[in-house]
PDB file of N, CA and C in Angstrom:
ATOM      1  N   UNK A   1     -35.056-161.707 106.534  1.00  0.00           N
ATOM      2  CA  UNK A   1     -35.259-160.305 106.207  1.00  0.00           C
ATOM      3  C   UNK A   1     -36.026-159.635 107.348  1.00  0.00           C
ATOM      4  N   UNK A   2     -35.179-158.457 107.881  1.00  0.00           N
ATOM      5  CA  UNK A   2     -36.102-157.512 108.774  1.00  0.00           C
ATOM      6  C   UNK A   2     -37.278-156.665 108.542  1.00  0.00           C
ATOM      7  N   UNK A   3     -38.247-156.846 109.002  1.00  0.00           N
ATOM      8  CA  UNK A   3     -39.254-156.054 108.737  1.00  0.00           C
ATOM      9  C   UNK A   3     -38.720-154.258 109.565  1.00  0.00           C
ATOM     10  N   UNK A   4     -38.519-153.482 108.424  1.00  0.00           N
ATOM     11  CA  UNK A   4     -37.806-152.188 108.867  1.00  0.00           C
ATOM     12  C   UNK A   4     -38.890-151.099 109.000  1.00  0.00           C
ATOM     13  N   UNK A   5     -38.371-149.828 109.688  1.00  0.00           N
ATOM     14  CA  UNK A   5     -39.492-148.550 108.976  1.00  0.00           C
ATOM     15  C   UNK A   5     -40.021-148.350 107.891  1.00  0.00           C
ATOM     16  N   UNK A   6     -39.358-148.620 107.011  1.00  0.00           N
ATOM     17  CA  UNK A   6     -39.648-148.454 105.383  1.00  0.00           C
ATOM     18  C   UNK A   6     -41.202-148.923 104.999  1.00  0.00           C
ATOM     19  N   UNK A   7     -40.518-150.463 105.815  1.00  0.00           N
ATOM     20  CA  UNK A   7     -42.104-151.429 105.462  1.00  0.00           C
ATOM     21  C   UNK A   7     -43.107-150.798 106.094  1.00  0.00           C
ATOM     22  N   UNK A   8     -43.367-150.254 107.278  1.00  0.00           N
ATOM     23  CA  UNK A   8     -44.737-149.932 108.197  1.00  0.00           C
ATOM     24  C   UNK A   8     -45.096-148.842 106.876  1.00  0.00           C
ATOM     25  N   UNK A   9     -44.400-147.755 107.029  1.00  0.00           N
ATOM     26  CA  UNK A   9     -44.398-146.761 106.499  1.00  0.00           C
ATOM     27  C   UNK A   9     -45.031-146.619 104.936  1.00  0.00           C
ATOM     28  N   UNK A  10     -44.671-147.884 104.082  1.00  0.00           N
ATOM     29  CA  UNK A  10     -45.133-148.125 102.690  1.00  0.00           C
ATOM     30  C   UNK A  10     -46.366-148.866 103.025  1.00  0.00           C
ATOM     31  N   UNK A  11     -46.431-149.659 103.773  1.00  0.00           N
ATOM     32  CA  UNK A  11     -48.277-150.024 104.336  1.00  0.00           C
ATOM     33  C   UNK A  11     -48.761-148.804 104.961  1.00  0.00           C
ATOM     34  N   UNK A  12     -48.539-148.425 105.617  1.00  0.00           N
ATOM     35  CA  UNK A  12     -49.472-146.757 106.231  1.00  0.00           C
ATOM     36  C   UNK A  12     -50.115-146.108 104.705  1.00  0.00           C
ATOM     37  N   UNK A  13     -49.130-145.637 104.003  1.00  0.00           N
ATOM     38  CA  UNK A  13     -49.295-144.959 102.610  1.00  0.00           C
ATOM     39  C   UNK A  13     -50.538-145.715 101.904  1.00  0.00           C
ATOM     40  N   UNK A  14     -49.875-147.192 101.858  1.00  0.00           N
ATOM     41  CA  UNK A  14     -51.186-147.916 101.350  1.00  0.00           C
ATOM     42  C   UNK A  14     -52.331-147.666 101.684  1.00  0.00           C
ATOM     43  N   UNK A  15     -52.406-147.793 102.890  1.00  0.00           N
ATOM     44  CA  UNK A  15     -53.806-148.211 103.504  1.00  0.00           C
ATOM     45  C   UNK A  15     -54.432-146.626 103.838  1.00  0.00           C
ATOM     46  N   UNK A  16     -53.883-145.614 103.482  1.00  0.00           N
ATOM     47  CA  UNK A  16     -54.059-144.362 103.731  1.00  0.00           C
ATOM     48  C   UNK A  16     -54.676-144.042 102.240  1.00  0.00           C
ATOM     49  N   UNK A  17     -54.347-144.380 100.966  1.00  0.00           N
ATOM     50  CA  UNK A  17     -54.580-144.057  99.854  1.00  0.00           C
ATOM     51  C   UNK A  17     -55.856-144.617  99.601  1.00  0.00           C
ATOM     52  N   UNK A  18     -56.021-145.971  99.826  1.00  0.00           N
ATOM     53  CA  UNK A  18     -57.070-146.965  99.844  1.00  0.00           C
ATOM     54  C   UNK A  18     -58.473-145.994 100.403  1.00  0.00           C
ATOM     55  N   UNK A  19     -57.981-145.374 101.904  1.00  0.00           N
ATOM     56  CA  UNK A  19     -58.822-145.306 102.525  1.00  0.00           C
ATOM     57  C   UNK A  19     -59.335-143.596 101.901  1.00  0.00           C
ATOM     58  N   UNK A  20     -58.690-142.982 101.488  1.00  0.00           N
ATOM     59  CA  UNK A  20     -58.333-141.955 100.296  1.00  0.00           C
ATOM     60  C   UNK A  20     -59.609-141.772  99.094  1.00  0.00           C
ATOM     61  N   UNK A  21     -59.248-142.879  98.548  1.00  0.00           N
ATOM     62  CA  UNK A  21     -59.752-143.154  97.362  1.00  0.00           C
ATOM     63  C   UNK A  21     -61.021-143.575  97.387  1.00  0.00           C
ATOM     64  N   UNK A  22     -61.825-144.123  98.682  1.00  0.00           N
ATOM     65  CA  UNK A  22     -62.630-144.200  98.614  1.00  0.00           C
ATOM     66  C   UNK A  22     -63.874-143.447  99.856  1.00  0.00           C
ATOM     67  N   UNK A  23     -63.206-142.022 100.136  1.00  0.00           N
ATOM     68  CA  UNK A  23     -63.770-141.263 100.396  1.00  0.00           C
ATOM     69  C   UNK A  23     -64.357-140.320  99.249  1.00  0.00           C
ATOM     70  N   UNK A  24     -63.340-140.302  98.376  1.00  0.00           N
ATOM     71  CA  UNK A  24     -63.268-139.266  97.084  1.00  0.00           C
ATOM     72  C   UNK A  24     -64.293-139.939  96.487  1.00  0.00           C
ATOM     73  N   UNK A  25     -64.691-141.472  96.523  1.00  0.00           N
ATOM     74  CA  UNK A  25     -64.878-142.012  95.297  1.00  0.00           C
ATOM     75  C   UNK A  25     -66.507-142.154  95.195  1.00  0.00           C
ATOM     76  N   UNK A  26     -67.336-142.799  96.882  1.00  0.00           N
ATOM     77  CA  UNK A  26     -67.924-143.203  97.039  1.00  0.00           C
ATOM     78  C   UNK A  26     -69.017-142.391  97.687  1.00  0.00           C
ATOM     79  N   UNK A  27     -70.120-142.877  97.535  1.00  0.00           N
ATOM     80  CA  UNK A  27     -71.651-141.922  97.360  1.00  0.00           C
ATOM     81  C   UNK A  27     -72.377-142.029  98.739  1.00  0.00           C
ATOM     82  N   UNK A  28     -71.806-143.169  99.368  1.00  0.00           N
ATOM     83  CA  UNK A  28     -72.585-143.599 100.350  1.00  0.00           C
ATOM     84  C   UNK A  28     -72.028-143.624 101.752  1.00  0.00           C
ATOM     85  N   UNK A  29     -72.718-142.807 102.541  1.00  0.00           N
ATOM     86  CA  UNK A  29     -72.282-142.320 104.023  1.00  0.00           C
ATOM     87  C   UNK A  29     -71.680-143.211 104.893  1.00  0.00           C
ATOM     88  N   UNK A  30     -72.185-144.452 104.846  1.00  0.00           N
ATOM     89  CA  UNK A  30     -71.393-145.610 105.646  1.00  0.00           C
ATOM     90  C   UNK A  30     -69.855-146.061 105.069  1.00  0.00           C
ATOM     91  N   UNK A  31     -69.944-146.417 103.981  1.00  0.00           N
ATOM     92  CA  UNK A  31     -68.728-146.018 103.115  1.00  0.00           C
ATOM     93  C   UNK A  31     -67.768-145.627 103.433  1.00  0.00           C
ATOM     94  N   UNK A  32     -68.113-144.332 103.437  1.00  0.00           N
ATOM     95  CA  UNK A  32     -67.285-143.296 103.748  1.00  0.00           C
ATOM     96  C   UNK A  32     -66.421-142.697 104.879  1.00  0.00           C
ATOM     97  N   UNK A  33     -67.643-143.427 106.084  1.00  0.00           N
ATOM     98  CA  UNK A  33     -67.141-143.211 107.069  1.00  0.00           C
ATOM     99  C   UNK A  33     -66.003-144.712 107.897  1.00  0.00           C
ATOM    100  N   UNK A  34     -66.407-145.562 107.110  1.00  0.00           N
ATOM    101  CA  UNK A  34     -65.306-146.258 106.910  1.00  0.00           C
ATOM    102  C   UNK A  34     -64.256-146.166 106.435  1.00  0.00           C
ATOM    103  N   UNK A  35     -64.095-145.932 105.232  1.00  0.00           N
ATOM    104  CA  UNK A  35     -63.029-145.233 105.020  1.00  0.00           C
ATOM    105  C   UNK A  35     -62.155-143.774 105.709  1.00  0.00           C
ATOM    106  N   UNK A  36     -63.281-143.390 106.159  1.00  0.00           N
ATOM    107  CA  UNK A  36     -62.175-142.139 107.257  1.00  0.00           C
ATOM    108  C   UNK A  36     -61.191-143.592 108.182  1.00  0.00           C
ATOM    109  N   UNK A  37     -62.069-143.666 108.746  1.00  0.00           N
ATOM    110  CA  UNK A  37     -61.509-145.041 109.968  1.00  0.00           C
ATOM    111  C   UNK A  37     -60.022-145.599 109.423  1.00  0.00           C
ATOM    112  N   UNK A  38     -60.032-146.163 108.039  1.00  0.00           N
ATOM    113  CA  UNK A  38     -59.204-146.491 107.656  1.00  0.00           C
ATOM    114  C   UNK A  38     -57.887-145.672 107.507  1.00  0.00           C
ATOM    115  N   UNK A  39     -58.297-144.327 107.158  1.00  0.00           N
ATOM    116  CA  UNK A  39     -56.989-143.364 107.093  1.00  0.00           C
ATOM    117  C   UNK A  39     -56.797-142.878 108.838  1.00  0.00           C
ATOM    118  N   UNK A  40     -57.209-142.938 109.187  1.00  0.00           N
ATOM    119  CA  UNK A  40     -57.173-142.761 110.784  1.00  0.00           C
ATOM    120  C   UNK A  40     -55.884-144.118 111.109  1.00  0.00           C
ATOM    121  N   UNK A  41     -56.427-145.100 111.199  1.00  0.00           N
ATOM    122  CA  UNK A  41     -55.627-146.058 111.396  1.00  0.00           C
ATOM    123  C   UNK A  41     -54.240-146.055 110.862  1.00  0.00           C
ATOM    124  N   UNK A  42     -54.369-145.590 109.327  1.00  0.00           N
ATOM    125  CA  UNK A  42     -52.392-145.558 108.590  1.00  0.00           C
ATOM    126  C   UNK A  42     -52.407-144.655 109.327  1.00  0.00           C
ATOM    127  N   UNK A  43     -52.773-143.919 109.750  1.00  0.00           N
ATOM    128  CA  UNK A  43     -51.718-142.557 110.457  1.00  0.00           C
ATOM    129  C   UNK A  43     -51.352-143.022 111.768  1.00  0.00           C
ATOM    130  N   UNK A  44     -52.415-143.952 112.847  1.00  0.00           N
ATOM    131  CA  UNK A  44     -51.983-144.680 113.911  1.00  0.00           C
ATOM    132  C   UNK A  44     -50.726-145.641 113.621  1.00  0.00           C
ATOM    133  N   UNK A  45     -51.009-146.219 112.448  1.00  0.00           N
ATOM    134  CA  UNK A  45     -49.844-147.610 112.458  1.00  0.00           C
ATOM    135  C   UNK A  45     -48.623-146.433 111.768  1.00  0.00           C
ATOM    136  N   UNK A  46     -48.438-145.489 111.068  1.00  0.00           N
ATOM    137  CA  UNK A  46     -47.693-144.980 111.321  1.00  0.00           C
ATOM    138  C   UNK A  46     -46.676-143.982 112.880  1.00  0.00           C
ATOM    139  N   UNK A  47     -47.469-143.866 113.451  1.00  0.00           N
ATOM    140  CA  UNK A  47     -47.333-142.898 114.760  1.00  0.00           C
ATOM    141  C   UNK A  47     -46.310-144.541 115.994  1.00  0.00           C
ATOM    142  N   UNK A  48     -47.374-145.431 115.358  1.00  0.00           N
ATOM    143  CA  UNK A  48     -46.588-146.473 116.201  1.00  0.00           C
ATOM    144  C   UNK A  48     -44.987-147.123 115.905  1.00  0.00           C
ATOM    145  N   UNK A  49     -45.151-146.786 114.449  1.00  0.00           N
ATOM    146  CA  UNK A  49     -43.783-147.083 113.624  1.00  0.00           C
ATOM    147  C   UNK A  49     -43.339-146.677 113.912  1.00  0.00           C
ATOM    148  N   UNK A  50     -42.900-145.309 114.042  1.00  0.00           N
ATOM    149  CA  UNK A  50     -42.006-144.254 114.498  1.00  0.00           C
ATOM    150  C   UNK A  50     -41.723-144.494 116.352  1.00  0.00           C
ATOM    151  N   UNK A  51     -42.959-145.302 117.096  1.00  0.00           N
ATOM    152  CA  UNK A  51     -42.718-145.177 118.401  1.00  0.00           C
ATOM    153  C   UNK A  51     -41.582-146.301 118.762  1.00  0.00           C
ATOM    154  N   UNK A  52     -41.466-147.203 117.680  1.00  0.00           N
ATOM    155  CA  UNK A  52     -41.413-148.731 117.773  1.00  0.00           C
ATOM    156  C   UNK A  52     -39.379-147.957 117.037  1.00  0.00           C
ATOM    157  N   UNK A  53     -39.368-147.435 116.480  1.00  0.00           N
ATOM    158  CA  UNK A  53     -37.691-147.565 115.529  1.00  0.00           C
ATOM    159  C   UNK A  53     -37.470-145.974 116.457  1.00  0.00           C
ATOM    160  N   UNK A  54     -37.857-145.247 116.702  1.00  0.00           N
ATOM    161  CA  UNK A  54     -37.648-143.474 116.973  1.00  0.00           C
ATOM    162  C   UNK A  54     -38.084-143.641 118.281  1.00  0.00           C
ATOM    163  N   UNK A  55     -37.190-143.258 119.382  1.00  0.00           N
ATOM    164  CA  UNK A  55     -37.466-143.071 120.479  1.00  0.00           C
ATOM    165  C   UNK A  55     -39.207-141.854 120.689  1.00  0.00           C
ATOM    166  N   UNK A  56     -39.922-142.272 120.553  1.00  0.00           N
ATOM    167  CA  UNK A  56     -40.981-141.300 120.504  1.00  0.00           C
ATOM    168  C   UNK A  56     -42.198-141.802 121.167  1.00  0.00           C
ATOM    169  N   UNK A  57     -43.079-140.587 121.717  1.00  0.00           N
ATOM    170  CA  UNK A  57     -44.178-141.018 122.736  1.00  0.00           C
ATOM    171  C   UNK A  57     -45.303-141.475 121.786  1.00  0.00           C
ATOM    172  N   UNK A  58     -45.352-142.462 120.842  1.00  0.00           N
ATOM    173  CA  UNK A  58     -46.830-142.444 119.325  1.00  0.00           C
ATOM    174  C   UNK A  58     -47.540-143.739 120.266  1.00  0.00           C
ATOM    175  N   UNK A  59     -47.097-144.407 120.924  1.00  0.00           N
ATOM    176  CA  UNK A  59     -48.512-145.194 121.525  1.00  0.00           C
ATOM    177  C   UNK A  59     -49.450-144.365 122.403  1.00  0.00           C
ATOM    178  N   UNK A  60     -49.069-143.406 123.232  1.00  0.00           N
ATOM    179  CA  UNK A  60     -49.468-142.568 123.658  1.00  0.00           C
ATOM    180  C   UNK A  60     -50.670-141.620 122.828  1.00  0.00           C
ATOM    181  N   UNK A  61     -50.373-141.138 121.511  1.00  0.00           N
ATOM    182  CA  UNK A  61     -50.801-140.554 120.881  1.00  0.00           C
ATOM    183  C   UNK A  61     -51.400-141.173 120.499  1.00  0.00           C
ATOM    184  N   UNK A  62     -51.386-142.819 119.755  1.00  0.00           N
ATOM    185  CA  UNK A  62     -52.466-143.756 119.314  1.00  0.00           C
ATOM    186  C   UNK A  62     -53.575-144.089 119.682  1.00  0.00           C
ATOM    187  N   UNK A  63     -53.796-143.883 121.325  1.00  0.00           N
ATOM    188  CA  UNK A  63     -54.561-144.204 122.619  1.00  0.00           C
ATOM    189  C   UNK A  63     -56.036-142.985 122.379  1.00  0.00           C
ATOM    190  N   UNK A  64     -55.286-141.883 122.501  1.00  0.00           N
ATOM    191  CA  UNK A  64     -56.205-140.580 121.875  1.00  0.00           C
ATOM    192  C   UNK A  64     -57.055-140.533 120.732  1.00  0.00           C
ATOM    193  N   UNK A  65     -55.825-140.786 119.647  1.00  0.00           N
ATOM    194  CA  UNK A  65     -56.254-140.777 118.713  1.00  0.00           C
ATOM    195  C   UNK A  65     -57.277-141.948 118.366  1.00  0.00           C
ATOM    196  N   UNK A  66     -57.296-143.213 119.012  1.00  0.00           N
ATOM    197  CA  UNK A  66     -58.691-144.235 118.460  1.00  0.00           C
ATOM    198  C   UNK A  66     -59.661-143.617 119.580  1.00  0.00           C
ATOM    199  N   UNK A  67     -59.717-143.133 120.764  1.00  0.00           N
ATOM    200  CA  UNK A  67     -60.351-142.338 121.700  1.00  0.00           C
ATOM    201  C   UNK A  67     -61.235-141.564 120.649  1.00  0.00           C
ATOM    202  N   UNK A  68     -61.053-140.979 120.271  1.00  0.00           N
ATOM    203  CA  UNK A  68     -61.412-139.692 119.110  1.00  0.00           C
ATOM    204  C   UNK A  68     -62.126-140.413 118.175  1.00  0.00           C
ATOM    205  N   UNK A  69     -61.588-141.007 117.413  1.00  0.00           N
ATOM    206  CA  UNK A  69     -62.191-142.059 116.390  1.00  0.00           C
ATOM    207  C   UNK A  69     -63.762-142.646 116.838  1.00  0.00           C
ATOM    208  N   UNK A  70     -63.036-143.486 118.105  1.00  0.00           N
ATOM    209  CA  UNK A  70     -64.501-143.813 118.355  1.00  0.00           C
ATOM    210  C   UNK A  70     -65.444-142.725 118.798  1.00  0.00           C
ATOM    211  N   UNK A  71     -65.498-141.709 118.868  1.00  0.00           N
ATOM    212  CA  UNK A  71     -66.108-140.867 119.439  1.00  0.00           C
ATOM    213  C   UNK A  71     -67.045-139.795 117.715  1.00  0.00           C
ATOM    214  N   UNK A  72     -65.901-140.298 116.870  1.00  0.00           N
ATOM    215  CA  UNK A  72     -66.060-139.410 115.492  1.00  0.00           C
ATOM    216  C   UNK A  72     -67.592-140.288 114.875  1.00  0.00           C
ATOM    217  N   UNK A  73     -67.005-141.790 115.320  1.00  0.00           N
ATOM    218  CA  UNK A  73     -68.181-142.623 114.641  1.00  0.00           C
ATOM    219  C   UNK A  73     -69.289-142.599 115.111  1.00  0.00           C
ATOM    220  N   UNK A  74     -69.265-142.722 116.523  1.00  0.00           N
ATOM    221  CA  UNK A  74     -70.811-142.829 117.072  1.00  0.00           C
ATOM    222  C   UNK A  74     -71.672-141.283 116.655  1.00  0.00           C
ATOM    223  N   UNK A  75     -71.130-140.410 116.493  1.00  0.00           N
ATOM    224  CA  UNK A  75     -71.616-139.035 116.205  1.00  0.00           C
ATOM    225  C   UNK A  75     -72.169-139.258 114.445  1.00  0.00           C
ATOM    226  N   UNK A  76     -70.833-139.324 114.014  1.00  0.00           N
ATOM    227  CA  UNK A  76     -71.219-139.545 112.193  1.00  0.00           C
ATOM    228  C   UNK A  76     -72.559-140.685 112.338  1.00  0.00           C
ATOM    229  N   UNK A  77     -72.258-142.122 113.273  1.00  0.00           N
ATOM    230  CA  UNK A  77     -73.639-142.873 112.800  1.00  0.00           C
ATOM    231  C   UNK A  77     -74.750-142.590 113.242  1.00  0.00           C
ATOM    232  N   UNK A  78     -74.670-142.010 114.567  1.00  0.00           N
ATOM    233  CA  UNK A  78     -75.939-141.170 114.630  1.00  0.00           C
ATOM    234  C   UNK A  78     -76.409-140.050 114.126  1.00  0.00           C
ATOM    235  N   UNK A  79     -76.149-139.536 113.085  1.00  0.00           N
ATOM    236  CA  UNK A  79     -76.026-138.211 112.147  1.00  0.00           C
ATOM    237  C   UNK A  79     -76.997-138.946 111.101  1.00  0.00           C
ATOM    238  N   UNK A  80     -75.999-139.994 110.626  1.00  0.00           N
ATOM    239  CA  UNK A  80     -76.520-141.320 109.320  1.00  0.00           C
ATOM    240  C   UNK A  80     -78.295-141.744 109.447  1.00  0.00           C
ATOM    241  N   UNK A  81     -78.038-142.550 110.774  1.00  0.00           N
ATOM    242  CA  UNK A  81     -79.517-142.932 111.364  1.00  0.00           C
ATOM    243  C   UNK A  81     -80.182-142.080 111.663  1.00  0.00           C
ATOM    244  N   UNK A  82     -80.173-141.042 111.999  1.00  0.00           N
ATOM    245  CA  UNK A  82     -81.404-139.423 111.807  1.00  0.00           C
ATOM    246  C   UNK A  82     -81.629-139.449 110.232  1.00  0.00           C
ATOM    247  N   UNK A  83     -80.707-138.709 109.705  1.00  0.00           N
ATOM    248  CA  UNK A  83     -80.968-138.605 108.676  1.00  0.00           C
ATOM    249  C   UNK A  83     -81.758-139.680 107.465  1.00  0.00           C
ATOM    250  N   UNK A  84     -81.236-140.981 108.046  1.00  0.00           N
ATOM    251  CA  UNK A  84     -82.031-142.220 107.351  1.00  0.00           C
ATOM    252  C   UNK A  84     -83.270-142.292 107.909  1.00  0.00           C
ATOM    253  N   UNK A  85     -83.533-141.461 108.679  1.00  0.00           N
ATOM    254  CA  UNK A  85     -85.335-142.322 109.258  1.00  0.00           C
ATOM    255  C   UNK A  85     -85.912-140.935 108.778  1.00  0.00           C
ATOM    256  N   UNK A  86     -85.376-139.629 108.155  1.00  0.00           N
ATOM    257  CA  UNK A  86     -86.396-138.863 107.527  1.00  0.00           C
ATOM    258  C   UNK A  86     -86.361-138.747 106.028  1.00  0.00           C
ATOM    259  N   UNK A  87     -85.323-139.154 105.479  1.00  0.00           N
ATOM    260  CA  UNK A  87     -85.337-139.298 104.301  1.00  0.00           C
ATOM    261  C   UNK A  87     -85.047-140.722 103.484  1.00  0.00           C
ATOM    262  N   UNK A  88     -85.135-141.631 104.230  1.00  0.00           N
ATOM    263  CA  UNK A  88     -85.290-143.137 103.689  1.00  0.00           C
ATOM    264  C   UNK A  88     -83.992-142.994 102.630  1.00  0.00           C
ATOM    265  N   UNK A  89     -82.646-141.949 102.824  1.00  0.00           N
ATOM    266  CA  UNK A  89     -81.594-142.192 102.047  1.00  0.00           C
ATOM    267  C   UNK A  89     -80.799-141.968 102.783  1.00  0.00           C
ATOM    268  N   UNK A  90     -79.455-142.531 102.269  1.00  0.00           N
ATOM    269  CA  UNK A  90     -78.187-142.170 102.591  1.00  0.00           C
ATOM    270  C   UNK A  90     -77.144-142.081 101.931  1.00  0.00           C
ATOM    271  N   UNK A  91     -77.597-141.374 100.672  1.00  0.00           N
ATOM    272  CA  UNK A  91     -76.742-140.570  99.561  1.00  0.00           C
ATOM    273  C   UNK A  91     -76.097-139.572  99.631  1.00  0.00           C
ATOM    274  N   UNK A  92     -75.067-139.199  99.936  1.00  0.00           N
ATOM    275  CA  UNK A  92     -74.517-138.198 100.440  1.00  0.00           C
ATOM    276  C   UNK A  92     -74.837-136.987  98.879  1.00  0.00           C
ATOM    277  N   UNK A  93     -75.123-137.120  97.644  1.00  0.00           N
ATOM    278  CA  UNK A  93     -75.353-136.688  97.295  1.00  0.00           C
ATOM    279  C   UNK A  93     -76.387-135.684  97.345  1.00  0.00           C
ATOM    280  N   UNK A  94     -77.544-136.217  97.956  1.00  0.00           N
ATOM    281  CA  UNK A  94     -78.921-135.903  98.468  1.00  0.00           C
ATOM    282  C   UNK A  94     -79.078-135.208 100.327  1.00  0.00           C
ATOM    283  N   UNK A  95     -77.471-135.343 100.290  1.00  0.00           N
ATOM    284  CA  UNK A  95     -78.221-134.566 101.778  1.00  0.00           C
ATOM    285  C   UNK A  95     -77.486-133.103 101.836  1.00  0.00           C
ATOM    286  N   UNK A  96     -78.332-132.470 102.436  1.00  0.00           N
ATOM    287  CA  UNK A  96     -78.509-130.435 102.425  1.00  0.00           C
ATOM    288  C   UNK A  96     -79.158-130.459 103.569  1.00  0.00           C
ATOM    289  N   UNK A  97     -77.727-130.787 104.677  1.00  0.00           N
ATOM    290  CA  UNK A  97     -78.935-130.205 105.999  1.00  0.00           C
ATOM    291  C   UNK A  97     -79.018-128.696 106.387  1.00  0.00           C
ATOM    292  N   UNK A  98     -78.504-127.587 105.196  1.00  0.00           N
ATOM    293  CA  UNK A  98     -78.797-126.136 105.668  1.00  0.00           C
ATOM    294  C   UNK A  98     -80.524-125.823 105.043  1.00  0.00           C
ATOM    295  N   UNK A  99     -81.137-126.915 104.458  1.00  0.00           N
ATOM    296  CA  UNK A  99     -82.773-126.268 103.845  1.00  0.00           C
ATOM    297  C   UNK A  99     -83.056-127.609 105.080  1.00  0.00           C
ATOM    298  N   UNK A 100     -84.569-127.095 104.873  1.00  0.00           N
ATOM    299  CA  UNK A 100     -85.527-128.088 105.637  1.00  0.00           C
ATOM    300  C   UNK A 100     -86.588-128.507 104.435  1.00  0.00           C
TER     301      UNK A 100
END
């Protein structure tokens, strides 16, 4: 049996919902920002699917796009670690950085 578009494409969805569900779901900033990562990625392993069956430039675009990623995280974890060394939390519930 060939592994076809269909298949990448029904794992992307997966791992996009996963990563979905527990942005929506979860309280806690590290979490969360894992889970972005994760929907970042189905949309990469999708972009590559399409590069891999569809004549199309998506490794190209994949290259950027984890470029970006890593660039999203070090910002979000240094956002996290400020915010954790003045308020000893990282409840996204609890943070209001428009008051002081």
């Amino acid at each position: 049996m060939d592994i076809g578009l269909t298949h990448y494409l029904v794992l992307s969805v997966l791992l996009f919902g996963v990563g979905l569900y527990g942005v929506l779901s979860r309280r806690n900033a590290v979490v969360i920002l894992m889970c972005i990562e994760l929907m970042l990625n189905a949309a990469n392993l999708t972009l590559v699917a399409f590069s891999r069956y569809i004549f199309f430039y998506g490794q190209a675009i994949v290259i950027f796009s984890l470029v970006i990623a890593a660039a999203e995280v070090s910002v979000g974890l240094a956002t996290i670690i400020t915010f954790y060394r003045q308020r000893k939390n990282i409840d996204i519930k609890n943070i209001n950085l428009l008051k002081w």
